[in-house]
C-alpha atoms as a PDB file:
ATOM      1  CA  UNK A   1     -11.544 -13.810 -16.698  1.00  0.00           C
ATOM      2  CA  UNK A   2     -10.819 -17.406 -15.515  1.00  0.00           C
ATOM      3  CA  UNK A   3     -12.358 -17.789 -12.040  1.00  0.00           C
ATOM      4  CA  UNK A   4      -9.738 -20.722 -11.392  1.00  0.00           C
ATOM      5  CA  UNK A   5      -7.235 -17.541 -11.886  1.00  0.00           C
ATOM      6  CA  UNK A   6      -5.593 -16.559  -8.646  1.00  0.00           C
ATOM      7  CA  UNK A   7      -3.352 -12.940  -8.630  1.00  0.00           C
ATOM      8  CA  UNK A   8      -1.823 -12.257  -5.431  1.00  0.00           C
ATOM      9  CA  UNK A   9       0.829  -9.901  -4.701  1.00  0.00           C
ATOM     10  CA  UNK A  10       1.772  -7.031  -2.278  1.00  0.00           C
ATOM     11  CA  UNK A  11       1.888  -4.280  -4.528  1.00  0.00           C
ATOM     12  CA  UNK A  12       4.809  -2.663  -3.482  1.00  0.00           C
ATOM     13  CA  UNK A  13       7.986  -2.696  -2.442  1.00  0.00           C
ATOM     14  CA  UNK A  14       7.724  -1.753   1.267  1.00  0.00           C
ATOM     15  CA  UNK A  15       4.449  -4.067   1.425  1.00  0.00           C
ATOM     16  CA  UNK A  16       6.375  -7.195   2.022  1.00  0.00           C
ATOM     17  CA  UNK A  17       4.793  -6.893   5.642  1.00  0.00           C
ATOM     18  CA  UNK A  18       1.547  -7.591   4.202  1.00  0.00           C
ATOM     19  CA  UNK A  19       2.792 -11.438   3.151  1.00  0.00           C
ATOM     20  CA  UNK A  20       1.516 -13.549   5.739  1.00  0.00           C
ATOM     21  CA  UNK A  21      -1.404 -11.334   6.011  1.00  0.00           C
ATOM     22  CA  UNK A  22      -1.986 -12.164   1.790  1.00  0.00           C
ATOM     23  CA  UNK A  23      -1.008 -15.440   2.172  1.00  0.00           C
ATOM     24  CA  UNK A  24      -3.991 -16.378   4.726  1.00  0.00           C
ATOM     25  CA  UNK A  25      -6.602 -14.787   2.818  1.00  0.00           C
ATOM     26  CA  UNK A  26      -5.754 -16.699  -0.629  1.00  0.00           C
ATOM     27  CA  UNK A  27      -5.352 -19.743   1.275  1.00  0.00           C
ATOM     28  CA  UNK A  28      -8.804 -18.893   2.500  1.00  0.00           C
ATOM     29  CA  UNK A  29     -10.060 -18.155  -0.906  1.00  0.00           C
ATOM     30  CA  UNK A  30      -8.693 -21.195  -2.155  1.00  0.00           C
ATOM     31  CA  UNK A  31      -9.865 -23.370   0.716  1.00  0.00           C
ATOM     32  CA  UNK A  32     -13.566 -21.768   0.074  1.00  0.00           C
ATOM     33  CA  UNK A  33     -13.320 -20.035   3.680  1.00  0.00           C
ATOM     34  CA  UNK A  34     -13.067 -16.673   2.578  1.00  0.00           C
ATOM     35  CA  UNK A  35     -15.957 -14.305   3.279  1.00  0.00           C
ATOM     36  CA  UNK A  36     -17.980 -12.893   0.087  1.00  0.00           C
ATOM     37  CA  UNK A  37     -17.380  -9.280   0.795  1.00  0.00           C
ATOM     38  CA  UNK A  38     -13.490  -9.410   0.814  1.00  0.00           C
ATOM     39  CA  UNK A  39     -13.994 -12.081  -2.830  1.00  0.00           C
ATOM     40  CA  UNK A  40     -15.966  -8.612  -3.519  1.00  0.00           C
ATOM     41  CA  UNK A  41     -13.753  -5.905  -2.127  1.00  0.00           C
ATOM     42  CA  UNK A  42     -10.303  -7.724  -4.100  1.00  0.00           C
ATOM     43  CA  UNK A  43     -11.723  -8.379  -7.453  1.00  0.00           C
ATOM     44  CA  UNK A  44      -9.870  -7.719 -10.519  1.00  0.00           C
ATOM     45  CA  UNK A  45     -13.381  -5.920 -11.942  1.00  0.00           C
ATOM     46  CA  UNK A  46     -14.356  -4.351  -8.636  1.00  0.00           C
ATOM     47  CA  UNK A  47     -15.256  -0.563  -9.346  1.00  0.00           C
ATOM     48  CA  UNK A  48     -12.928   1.349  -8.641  1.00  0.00           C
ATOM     49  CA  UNK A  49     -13.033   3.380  -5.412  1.00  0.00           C
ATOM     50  CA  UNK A  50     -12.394   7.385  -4.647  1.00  0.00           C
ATOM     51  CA  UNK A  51      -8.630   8.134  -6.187  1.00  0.00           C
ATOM     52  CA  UNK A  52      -6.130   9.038  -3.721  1.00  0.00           C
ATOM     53  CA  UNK A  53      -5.791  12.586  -4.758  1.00  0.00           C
ATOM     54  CA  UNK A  54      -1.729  12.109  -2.806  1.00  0.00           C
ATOM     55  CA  UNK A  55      -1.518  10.055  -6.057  1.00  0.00           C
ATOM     56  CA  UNK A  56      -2.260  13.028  -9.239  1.00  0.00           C
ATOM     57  CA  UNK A  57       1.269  11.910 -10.867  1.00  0.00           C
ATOM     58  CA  UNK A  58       2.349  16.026 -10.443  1.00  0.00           C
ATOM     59  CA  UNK A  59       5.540  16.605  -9.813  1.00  0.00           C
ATOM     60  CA  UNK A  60       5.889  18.651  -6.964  1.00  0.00           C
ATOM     61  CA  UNK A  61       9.249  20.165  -5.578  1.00  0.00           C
ATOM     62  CA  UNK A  62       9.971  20.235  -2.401  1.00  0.00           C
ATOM     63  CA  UNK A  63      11.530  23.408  -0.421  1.00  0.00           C
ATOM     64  CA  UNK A  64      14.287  21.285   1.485  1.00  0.00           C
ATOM     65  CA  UNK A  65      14.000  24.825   4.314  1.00  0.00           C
ATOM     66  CA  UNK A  66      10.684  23.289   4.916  1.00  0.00           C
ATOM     67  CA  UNK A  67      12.142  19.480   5.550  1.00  0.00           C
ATOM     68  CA  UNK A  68      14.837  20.343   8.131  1.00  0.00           C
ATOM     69  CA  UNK A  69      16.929  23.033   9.498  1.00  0.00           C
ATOM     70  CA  UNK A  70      20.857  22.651   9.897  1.00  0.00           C
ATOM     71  CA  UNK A  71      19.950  22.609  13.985  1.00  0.00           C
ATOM     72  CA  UNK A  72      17.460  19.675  12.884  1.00  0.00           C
ATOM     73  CA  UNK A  73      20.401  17.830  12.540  1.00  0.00           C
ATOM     74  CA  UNK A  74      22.657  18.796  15.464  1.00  0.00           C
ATOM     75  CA  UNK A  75      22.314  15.813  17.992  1.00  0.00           C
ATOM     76  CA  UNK A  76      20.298  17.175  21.099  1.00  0.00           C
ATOM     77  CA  UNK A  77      19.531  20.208  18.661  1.00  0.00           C
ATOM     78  CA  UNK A  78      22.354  22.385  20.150  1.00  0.00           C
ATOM     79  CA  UNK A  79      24.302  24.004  17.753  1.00  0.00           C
ATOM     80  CA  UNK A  80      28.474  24.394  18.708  1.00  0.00           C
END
């Protein structure tokens, strides 16, 4: 891999947050500033940690009685 290489992105949609957060630390990285153990912890050929077992790819249904209940979405939770 090309060490002059930079890849910086948030990863997901909802992760726009992250931006300014991402930003700083490749401006760090770029401006030599940023600590050896986070160059470590974001390497492309880090190993890879424990798998988020949320994340199998099973599809899983979902019992929409166990979501919410008609009174669940009552205002106040008072049926008429």
């Amino acid at each position: 891999m090309d060490e002059s290489l930079i890849i910086a992105t948030a990863g997901s949609g909802h992760a726009y947050k992250f931006l300014p957060i991402i930003g700083r630390l490749v401006a760090d990285l770029v401006e030599g500033k940023l600590d050896s153990e986070l160059i470590t912890k974001f390497a492309v050929e880090r190993r890879a940690a424990m798998p988020d077992p949320s994340r199998t790819g099973q599809v899983k249904r979902l019992n929409l009685n166990q979501l919410c209940s008609p009174e669940d979405l009552i205002p106040g939770g008072q049926s008429s």
